[in-house]
PDB file of N, CA and C in Angstrom:
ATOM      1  N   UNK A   1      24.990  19.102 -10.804  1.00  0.00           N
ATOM      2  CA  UNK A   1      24.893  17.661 -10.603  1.00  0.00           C
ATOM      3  C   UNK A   1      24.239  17.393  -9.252  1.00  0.00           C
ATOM      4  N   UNK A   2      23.064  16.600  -9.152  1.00  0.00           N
ATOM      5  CA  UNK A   2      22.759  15.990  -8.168  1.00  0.00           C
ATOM      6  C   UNK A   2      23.625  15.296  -6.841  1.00  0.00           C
ATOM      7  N   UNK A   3      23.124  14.982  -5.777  1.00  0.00           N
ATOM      8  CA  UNK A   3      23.563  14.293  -5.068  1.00  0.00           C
ATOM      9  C   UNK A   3      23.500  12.820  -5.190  1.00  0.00           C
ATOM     10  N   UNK A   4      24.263  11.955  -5.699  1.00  0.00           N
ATOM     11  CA  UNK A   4      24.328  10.605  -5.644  1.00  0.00           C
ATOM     12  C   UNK A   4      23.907  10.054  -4.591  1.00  0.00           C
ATOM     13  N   UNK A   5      22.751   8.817  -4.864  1.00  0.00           N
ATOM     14  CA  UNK A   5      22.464   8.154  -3.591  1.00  0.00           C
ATOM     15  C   UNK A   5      23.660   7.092  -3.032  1.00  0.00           C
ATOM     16  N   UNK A   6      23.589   7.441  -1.792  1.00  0.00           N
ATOM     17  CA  UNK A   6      24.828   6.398  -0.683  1.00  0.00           C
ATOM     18  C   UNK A   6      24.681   5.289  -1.172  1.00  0.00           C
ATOM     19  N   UNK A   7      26.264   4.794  -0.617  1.00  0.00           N
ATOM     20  CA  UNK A   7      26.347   3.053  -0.760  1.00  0.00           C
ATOM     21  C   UNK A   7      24.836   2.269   0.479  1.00  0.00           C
ATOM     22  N   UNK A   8      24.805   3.446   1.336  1.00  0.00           N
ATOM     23  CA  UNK A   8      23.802   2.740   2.652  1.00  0.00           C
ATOM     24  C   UNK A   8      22.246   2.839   1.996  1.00  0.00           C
ATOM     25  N   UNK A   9      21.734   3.810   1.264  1.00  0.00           N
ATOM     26  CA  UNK A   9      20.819   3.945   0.574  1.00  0.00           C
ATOM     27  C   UNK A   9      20.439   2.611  -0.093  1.00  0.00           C
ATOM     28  N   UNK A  10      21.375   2.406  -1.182  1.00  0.00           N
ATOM     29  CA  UNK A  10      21.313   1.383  -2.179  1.00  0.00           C
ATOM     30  C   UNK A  10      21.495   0.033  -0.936  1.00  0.00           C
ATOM     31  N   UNK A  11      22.223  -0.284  -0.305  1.00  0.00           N
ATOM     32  CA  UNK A  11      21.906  -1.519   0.598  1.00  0.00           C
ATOM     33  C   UNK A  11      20.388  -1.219   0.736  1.00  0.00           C
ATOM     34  N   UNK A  12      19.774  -0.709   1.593  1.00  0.00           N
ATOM     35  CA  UNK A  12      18.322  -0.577   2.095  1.00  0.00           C
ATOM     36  C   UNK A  12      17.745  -0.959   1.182  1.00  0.00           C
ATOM     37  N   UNK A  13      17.545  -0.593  -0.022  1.00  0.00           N
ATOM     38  CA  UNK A  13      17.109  -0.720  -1.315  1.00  0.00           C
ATOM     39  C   UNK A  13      16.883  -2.007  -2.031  1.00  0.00           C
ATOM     40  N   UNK A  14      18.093  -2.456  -2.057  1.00  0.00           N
ATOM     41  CA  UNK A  14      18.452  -3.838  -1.877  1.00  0.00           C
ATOM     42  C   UNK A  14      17.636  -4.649  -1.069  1.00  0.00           C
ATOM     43  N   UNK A  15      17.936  -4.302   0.054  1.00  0.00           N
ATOM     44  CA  UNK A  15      17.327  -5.196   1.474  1.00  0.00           C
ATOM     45  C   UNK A  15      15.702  -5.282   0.989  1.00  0.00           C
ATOM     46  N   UNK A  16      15.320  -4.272   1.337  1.00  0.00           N
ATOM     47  CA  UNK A  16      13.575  -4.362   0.372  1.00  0.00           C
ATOM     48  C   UNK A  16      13.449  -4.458  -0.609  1.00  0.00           C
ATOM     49  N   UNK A  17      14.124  -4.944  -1.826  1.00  0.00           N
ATOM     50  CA  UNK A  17      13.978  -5.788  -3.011  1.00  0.00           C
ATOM     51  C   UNK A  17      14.168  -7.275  -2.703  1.00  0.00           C
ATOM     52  N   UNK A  18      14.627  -7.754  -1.473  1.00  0.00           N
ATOM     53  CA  UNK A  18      14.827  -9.112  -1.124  1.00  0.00           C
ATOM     54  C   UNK A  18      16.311  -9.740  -2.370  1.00  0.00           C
ATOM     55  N   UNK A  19      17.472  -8.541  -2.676  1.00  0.00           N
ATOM     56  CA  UNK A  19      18.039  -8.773  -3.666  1.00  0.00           C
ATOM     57  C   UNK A  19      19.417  -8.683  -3.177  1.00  0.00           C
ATOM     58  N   UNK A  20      19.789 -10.236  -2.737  1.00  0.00           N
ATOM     59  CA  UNK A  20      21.083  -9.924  -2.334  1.00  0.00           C
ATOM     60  C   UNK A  20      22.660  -9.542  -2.945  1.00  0.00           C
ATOM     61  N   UNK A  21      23.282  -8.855  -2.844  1.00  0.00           N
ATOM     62  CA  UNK A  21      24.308  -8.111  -3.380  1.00  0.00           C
ATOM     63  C   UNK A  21      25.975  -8.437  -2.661  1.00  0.00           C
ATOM     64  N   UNK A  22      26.873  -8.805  -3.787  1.00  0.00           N
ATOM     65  CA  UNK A  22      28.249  -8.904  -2.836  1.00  0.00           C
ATOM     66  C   UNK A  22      28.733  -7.113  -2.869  1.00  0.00           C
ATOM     67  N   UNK A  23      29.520  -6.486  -2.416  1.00  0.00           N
ATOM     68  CA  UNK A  23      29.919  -4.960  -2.197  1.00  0.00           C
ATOM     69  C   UNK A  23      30.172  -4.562  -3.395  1.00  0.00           C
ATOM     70  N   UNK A  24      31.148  -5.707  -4.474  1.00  0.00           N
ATOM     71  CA  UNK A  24      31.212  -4.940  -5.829  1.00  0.00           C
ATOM     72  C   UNK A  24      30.041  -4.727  -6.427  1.00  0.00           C
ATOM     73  N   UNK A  25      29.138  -5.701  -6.349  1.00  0.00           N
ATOM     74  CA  UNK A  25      28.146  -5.610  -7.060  1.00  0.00           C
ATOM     75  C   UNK A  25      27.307  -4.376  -6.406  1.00  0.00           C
ATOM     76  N   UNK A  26      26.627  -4.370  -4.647  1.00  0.00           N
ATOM     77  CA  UNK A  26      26.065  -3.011  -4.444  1.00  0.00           C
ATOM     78  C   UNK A  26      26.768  -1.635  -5.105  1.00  0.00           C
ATOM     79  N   UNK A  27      28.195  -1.737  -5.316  1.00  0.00           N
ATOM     80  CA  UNK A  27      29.036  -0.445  -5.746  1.00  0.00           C
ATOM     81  C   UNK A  27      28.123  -0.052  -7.175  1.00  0.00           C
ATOM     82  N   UNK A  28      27.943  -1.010  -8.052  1.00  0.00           N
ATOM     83  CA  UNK A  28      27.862  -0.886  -9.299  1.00  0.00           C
ATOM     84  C   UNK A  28      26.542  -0.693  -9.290  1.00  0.00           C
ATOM     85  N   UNK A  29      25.180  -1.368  -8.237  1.00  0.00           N
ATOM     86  CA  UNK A  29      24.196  -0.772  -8.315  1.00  0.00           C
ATOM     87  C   UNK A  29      23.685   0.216  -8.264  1.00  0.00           C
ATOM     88  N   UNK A  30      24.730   0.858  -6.805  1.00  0.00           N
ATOM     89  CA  UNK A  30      24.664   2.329  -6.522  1.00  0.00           C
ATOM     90  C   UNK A  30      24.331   3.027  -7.148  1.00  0.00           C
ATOM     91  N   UNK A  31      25.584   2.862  -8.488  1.00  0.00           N
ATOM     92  CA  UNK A  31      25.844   3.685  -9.480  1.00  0.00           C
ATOM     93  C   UNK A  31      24.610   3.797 -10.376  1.00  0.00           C
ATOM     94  N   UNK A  32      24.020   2.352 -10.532  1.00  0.00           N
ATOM     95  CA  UNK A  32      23.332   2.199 -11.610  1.00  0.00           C
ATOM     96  C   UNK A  32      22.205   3.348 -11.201  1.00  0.00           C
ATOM     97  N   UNK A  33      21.765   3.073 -10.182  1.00  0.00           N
ATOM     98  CA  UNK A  33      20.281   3.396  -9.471  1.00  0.00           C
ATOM     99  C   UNK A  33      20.441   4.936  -9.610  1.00  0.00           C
ATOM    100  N   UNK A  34      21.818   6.011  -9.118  1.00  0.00           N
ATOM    101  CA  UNK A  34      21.960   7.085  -9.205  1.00  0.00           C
ATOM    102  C   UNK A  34      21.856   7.741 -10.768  1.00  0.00           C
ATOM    103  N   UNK A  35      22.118   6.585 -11.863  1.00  0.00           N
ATOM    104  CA  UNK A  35      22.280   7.297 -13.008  1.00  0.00           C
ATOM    105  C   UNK A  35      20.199   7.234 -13.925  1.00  0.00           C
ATOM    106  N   UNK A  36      20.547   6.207 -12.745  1.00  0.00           N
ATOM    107  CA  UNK A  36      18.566   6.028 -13.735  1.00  0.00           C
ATOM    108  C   UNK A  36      17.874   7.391 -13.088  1.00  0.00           C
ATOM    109  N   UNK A  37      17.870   7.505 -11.015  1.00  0.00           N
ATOM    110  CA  UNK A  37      17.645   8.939 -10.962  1.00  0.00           C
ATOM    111  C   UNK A  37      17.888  10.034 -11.586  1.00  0.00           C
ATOM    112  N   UNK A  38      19.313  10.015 -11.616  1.00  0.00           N
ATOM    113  CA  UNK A  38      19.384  11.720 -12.411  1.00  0.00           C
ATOM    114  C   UNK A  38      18.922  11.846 -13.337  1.00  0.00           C
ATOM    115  N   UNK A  39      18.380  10.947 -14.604  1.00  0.00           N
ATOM    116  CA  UNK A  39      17.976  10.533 -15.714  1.00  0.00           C
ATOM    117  C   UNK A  39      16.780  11.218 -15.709  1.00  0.00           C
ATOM    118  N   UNK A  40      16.155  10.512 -14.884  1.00  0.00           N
ATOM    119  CA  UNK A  40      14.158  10.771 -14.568  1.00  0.00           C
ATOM    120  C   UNK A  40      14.018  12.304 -13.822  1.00  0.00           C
ATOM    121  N   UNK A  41      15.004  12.443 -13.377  1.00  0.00           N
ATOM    122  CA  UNK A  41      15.001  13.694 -12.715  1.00  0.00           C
ATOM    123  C   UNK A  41      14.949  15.404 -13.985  1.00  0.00           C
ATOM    124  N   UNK A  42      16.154  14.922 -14.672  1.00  0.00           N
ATOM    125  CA  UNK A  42      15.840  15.340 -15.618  1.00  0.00           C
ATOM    126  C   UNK A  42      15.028  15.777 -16.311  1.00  0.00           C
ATOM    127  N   UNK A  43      14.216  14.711 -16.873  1.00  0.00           N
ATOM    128  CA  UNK A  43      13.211  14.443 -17.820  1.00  0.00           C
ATOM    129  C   UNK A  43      12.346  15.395 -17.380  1.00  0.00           C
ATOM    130  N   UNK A  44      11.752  14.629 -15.683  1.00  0.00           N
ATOM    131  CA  UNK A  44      10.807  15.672 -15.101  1.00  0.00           C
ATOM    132  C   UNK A  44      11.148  17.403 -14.893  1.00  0.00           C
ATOM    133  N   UNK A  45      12.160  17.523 -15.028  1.00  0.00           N
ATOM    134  CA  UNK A  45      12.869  19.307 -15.058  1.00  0.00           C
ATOM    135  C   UNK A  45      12.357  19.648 -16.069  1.00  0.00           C
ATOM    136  N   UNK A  46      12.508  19.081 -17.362  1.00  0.00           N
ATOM    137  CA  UNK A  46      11.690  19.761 -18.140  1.00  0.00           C
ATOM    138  C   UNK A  46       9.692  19.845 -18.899  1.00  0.00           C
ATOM    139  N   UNK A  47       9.280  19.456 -18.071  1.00  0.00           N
ATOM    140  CA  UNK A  47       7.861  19.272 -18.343  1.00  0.00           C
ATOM    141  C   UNK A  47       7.876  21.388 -17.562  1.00  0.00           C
ATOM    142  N   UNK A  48       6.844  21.341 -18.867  1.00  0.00           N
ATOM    143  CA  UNK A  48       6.608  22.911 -18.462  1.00  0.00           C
ATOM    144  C   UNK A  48       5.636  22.941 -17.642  1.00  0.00           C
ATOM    145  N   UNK A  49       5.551  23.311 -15.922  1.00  0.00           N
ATOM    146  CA  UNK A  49       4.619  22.713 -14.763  1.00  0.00           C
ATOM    147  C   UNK A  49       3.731  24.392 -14.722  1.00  0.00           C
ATOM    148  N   UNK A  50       4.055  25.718 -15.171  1.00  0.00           N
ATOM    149  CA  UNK A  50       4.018  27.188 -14.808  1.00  0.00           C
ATOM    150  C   UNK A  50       2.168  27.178 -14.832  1.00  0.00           C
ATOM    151  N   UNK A  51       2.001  26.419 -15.832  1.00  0.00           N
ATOM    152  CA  UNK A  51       0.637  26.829 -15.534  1.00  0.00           C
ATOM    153  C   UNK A  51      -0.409  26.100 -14.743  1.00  0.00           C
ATOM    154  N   UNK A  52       0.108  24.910 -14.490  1.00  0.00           N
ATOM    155  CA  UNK A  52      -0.114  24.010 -13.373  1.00  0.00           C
ATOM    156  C   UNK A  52      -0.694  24.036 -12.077  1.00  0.00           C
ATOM    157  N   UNK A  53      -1.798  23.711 -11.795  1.00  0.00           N
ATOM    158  CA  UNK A  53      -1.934  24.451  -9.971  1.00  0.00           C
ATOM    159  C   UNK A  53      -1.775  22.735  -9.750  1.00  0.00           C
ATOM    160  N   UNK A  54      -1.244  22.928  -8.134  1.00  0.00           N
ATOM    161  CA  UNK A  54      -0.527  21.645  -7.518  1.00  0.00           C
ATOM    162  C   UNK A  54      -1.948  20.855  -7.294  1.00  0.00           C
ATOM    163  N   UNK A  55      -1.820  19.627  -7.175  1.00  0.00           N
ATOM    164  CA  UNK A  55      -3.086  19.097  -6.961  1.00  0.00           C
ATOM    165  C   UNK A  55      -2.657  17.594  -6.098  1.00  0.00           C
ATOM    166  N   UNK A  56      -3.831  16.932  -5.547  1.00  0.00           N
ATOM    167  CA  UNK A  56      -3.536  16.067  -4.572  1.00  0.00           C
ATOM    168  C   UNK A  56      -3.559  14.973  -5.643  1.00  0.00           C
ATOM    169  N   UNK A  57      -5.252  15.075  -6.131  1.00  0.00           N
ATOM    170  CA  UNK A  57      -5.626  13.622  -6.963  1.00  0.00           C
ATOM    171  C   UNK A  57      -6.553  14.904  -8.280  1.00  0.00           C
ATOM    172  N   UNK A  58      -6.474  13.757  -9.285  1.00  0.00           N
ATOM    173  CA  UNK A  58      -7.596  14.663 -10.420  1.00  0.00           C
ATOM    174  C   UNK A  58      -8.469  14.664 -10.389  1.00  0.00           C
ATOM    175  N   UNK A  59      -9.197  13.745  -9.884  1.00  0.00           N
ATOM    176  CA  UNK A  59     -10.696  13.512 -10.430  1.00  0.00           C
ATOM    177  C   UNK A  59     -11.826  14.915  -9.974  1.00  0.00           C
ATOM    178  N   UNK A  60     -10.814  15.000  -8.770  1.00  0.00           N
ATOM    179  CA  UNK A  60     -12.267  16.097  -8.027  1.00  0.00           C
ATOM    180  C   UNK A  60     -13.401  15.451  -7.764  1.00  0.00           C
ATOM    181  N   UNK A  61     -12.784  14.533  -7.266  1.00  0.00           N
ATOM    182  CA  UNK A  61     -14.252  13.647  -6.457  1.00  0.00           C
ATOM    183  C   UNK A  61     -14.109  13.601  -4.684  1.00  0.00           C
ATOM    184  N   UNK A  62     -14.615  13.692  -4.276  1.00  0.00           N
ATOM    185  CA  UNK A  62     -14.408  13.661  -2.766  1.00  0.00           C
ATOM    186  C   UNK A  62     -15.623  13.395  -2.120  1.00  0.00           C
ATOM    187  N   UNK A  63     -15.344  12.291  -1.057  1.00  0.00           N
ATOM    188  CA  UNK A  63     -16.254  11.911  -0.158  1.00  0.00           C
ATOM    189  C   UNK A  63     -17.872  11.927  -0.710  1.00  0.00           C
ATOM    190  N   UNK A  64     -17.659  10.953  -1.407  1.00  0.00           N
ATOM    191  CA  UNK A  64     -18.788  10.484  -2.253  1.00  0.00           C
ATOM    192  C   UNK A  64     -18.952   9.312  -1.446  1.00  0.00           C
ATOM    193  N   UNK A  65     -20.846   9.927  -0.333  1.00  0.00           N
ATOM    194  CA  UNK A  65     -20.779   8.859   0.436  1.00  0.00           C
ATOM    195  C   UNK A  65     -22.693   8.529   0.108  1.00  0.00           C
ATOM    196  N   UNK A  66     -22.968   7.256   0.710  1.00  0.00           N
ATOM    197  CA  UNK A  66     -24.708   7.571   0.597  1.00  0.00           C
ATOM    198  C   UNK A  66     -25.067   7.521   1.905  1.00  0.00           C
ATOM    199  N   UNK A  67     -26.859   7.742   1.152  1.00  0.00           N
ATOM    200  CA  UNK A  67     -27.558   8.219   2.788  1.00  0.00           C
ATOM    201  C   UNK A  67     -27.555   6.435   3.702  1.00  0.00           C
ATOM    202  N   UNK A  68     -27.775   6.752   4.797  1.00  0.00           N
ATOM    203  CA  UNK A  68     -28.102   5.300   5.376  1.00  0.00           C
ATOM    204  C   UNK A  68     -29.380   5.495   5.495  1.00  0.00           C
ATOM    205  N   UNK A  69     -29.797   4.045   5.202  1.00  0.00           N
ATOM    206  CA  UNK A  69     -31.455   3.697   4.970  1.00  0.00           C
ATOM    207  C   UNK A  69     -31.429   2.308   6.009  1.00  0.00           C
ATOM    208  N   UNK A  70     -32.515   2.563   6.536  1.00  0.00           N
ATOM    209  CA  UNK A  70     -32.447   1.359   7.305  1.00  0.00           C
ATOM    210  C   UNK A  70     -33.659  -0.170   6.135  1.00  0.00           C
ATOM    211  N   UNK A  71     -33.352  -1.041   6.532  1.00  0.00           N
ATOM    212  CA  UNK A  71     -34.271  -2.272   5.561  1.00  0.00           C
ATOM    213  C   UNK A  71     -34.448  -3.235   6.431  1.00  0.00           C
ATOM    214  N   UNK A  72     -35.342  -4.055   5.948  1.00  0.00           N
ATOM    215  CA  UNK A  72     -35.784  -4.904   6.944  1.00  0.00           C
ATOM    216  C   UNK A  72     -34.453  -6.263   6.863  1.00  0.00           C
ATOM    217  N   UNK A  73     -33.932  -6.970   7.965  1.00  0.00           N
ATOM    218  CA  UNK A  73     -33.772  -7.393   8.532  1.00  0.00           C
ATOM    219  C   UNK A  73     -34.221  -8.638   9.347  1.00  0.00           C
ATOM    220  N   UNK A  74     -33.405 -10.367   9.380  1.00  0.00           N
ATOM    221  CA  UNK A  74     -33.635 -11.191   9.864  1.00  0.00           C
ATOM    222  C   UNK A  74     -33.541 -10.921  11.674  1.00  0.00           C
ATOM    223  N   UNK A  75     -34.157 -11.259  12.398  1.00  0.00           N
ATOM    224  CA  UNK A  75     -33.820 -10.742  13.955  1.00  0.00           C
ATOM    225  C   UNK A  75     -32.779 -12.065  14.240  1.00  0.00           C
ATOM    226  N   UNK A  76     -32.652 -11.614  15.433  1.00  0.00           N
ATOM    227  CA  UNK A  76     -31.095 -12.580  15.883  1.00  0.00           C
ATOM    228  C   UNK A  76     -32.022 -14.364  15.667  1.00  0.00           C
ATOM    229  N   UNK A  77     -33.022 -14.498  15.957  1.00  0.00           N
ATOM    230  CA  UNK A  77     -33.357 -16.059  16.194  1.00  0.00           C
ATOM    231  C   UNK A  77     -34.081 -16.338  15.014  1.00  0.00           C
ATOM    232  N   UNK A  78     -34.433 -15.609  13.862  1.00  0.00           N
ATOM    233  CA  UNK A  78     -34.486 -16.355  12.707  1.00  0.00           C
ATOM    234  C   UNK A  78     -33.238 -16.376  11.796  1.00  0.00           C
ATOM    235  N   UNK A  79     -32.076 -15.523  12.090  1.00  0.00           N
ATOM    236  CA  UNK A  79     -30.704 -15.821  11.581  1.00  0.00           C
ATOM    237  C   UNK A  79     -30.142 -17.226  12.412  1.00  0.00           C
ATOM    238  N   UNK A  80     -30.773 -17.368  13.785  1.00  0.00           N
ATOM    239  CA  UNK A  80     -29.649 -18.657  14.021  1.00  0.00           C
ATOM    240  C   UNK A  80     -30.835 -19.844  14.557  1.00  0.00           C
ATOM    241  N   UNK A  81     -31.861 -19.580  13.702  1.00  0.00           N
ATOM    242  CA  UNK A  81     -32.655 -20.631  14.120  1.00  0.00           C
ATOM    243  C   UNK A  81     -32.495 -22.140  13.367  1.00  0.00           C
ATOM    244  N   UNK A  82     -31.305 -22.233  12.121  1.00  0.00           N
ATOM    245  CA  UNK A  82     -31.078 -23.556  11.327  1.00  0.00           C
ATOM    246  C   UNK A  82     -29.451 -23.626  11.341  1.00  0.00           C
ATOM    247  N   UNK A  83     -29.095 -22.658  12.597  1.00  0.00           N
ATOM    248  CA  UNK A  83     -27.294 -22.899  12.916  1.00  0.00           C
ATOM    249  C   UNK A  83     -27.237 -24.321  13.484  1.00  0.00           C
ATOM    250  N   UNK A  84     -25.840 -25.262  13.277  1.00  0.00           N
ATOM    251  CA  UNK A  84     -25.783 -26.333  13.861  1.00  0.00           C
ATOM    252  C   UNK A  84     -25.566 -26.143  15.378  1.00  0.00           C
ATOM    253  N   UNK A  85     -25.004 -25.115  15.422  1.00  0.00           N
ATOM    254  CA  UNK A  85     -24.326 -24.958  16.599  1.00  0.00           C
ATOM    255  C   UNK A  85     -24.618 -23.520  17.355  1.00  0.00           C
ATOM    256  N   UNK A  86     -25.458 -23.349  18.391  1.00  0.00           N
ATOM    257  CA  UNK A  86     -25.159 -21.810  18.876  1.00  0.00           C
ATOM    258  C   UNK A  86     -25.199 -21.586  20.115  1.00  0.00           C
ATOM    259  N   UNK A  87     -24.524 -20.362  20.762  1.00  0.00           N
ATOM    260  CA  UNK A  87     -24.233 -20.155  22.278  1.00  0.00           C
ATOM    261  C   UNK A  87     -24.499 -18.840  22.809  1.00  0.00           C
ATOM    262  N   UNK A  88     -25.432 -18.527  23.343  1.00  0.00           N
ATOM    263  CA  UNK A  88     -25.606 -17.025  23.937  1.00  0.00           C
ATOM    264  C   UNK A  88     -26.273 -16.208  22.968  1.00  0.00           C
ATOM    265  N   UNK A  89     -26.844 -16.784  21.479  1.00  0.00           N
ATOM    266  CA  UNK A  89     -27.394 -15.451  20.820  1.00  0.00           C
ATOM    267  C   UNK A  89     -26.234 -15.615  19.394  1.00  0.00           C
ATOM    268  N   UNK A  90     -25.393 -16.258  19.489  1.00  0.00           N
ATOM    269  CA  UNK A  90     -24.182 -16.335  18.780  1.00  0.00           C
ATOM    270  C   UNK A  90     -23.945 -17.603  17.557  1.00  0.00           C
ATOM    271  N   UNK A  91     -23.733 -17.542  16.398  1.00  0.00           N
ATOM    272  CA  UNK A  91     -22.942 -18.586  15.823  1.00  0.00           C
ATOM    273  C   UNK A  91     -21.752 -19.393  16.382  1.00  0.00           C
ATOM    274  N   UNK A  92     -21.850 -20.771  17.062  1.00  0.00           N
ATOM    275  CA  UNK A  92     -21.020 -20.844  17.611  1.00  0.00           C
ATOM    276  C   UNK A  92     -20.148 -22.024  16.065  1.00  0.00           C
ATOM    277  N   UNK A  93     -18.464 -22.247  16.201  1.00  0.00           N
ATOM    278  CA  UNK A  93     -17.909 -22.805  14.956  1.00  0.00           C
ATOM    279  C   UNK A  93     -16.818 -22.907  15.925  1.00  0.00           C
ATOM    280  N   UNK A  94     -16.088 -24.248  15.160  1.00  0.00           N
ATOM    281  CA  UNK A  94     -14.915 -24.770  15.589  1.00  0.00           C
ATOM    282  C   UNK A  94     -13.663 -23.546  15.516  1.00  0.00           C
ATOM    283  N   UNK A  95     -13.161 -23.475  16.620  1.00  0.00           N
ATOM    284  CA  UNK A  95     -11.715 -22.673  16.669  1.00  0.00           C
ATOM    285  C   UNK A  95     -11.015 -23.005  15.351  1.00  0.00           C
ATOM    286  N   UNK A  96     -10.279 -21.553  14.935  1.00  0.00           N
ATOM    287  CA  UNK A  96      -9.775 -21.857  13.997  1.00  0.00           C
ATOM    288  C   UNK A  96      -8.286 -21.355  14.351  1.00  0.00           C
ATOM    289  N   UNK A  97      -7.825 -20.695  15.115  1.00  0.00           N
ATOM    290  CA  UNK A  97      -6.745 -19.963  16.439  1.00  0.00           C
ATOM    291  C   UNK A  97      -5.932 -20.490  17.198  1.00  0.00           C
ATOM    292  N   UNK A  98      -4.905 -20.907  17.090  1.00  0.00           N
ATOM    293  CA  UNK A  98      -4.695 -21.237  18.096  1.00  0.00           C
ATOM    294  C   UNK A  98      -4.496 -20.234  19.150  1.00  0.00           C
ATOM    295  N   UNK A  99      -4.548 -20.842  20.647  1.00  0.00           N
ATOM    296  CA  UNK A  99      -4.570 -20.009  22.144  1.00  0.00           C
ATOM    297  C   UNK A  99      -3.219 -19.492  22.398  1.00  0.00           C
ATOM    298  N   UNK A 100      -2.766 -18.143  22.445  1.00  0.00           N
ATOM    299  CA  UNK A 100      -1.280 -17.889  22.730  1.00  0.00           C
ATOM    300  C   UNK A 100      -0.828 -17.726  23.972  1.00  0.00           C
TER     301      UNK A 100
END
């Protein structure tokens, strides 16, 4: 037999489900939550894993990246040459932040 998860476990559990609980009721979740584990635990004991090699992800894809190409490009003063508003080279726009 497994180790049953704690009454402190199942609070936490709780707490990050946003699911508040009176003590009888965490008691009975406890329980619940320990019997659905051992359950799944189970299940997974028996999948035959022997021929199995451990693996991270399946696909076998990795770092699938492209080349950088450079393309032409607006320069800074035909990007802000029909801005309403600009300052230093910059889009300038109403604060949206307040100052802390």
């Amino acid at each position: 037999m497994r180790k049953k998860i704690s009454l402190e476990d199942a609070r936490y559990v709780a707490k990050l489900a946003n699911i508040p609980l009176t003590e009888s009721q965490l008691e009975k979740f406890t329980s619940q939550v320990s019997e659905v584990i051992e359950f799944n635990m189970s299940l997974l004991e028996k999948v035959n894993t022997e021929k199995i090699e451990p693996t991270a992800h399946v696909t076998g894809v990795s770092n699938k990246l492209r080349k950088d190409e450079t393309e032409q490009r607006l320069s800074s003063d035909e990007a802000l040459q029909n801005a309403k508003s600009k300052h230093n080279g910059f889009f300038k726009v109403k604060a949206i932040l307040e100052p802390s």
